[in-house]
Protein backbone atom coordinates (compact mmCIF):
# COMPACT_ATOMS: atom_id res chain seq x y z
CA UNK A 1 -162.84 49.47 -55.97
CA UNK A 2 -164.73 49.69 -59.23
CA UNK A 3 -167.19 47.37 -60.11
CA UNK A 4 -167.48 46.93 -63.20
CA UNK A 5 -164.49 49.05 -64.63
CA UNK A 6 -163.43 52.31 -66.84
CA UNK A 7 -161.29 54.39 -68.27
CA UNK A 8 -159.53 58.08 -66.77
CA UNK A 9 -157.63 59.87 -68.95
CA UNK A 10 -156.13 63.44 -68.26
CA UNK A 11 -158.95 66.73 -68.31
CA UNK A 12 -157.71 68.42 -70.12
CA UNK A 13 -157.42 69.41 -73.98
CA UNK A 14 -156.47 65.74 -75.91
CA UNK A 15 -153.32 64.85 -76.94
CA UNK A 16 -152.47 62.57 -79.99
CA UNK A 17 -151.37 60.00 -77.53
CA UNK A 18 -154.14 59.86 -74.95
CA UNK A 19 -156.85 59.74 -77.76
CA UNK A 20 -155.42 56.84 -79.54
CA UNK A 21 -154.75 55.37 -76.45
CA UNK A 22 -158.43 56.22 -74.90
CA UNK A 23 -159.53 54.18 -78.96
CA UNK A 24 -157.63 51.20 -78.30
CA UNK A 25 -158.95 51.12 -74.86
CA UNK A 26 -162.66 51.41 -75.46
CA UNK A 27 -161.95 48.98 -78.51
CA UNK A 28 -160.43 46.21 -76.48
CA UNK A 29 -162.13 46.52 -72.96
CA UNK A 30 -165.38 48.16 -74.00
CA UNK A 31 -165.54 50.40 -70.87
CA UNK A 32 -166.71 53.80 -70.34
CA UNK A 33 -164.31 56.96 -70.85
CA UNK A 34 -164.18 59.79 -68.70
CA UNK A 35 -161.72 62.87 -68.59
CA UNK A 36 -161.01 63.58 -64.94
CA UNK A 37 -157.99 63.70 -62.73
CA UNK A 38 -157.27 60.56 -61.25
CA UNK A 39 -156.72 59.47 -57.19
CA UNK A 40 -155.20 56.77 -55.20
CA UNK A 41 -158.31 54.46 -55.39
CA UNK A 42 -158.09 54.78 -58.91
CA UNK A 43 -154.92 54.03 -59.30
CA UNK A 44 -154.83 50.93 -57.64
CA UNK A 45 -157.85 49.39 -58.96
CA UNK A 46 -156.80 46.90 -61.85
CA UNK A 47 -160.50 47.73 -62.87
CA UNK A 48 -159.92 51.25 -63.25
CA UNK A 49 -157.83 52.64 -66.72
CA UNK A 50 -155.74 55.16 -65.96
CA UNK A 51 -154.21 56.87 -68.92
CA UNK A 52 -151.40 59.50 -69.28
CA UNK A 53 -151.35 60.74 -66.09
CA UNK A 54 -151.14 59.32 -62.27
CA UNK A 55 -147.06 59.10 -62.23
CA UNK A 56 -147.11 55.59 -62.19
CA UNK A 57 -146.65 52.56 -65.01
CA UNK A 58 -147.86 49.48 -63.97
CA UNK A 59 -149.50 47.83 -66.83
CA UNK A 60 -150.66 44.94 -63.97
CA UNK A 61 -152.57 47.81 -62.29
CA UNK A 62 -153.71 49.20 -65.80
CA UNK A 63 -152.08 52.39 -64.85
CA UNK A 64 -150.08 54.07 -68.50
CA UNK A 65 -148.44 57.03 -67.65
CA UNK A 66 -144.89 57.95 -69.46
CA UNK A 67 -144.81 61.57 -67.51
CA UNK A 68 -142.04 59.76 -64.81
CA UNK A 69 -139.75 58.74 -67.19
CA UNK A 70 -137.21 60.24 -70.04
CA UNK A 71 -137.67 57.42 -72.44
CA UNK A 72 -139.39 58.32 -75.48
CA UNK A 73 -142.21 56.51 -75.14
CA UNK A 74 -146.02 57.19 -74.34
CA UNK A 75 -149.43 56.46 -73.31
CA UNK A 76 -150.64 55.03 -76.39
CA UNK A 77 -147.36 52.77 -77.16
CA UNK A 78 -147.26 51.60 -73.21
CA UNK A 79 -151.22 50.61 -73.69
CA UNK A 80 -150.14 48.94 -77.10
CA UNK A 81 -147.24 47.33 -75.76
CA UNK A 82 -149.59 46.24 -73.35
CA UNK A 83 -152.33 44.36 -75.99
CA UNK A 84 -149.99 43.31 -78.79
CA UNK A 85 -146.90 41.52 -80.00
CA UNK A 86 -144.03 44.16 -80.03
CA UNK A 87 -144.01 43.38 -83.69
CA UNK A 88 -146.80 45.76 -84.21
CA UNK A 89 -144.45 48.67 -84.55
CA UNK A 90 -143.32 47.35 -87.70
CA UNK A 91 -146.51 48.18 -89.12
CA UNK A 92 -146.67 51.68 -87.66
CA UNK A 93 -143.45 53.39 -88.42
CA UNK A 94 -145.43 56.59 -87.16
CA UNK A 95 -145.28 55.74 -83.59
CA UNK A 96 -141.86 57.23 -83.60
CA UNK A 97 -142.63 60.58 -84.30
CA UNK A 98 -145.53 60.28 -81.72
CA UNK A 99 -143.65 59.40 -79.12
CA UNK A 100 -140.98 62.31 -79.78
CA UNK A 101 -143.79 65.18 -80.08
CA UNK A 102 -145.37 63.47 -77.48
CA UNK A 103 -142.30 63.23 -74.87
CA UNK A 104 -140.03 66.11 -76.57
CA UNK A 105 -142.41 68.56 -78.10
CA UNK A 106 -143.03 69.87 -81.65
CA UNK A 107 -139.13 71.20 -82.74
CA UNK A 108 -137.80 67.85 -81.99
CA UNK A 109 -140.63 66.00 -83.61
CA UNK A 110 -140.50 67.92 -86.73
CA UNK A 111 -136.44 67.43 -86.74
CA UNK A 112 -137.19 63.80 -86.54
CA UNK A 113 -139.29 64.09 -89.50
CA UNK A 114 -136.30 66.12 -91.52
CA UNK A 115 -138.09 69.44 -91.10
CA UNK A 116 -137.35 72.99 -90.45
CA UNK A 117 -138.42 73.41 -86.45
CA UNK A 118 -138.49 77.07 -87.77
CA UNK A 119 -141.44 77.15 -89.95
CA UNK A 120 -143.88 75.46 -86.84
């Protein structure tokens, strides 16, 4: 079990969602990032992070991975969800569009957003 805490998020190149997710993390907790893959121990150490990856969502756990599921949701609203009123998505109409490109890719995003998925 982790001592003192920190935060695993995906290696990887960064996605939209895990970096914002990775900020608000660091912002509220103050722990220590690191990009690795994740294991068992991790996963069910409340004082371990995990972020966008590990197959599970347990926000008691701090585990936020959307990778399980086919709602459009992901890392970065789950960890949100997890520090603020829900009302906070009033204030961020974008999160929509993240959690489409995020869950559905860029032709679907860009549809969302009343583009051509043709000129990507």
């Amino acid at each position: 079990m982790a001592e003192f805490g920190k935060i695993v998020v995906h290696r990887g190149r960064a996605h939209v969602d895990d970096f914002l997710a990775s900020c608000v993390c660091i912002h509220k907790t103050g722990l220590p990032l690191f990009r690795s893959d994740v294991d068992e121990e991790c996963l069910d150490d409340p004082n371990c992070w995990v972020l966008d990856q590990g197959m599970r969502f347990e926000p008691e756990l701090k585990n936020f991975d959307h990778h399980q599921t086919d709602r459009e949701i992901c890392s970065l609203t789950m960890v949100l969800d997890h520090f603020y009123d829900p009302s906070y998505r009033d204030q961020i109409p974008q999160l929509a569009y993240i959690e489409i490109h995020d869950s559905h890719g860029a032709s679907r995003a860009a549809k969302f957003a009343g583009l051509d998925p043709a000129g990507l």
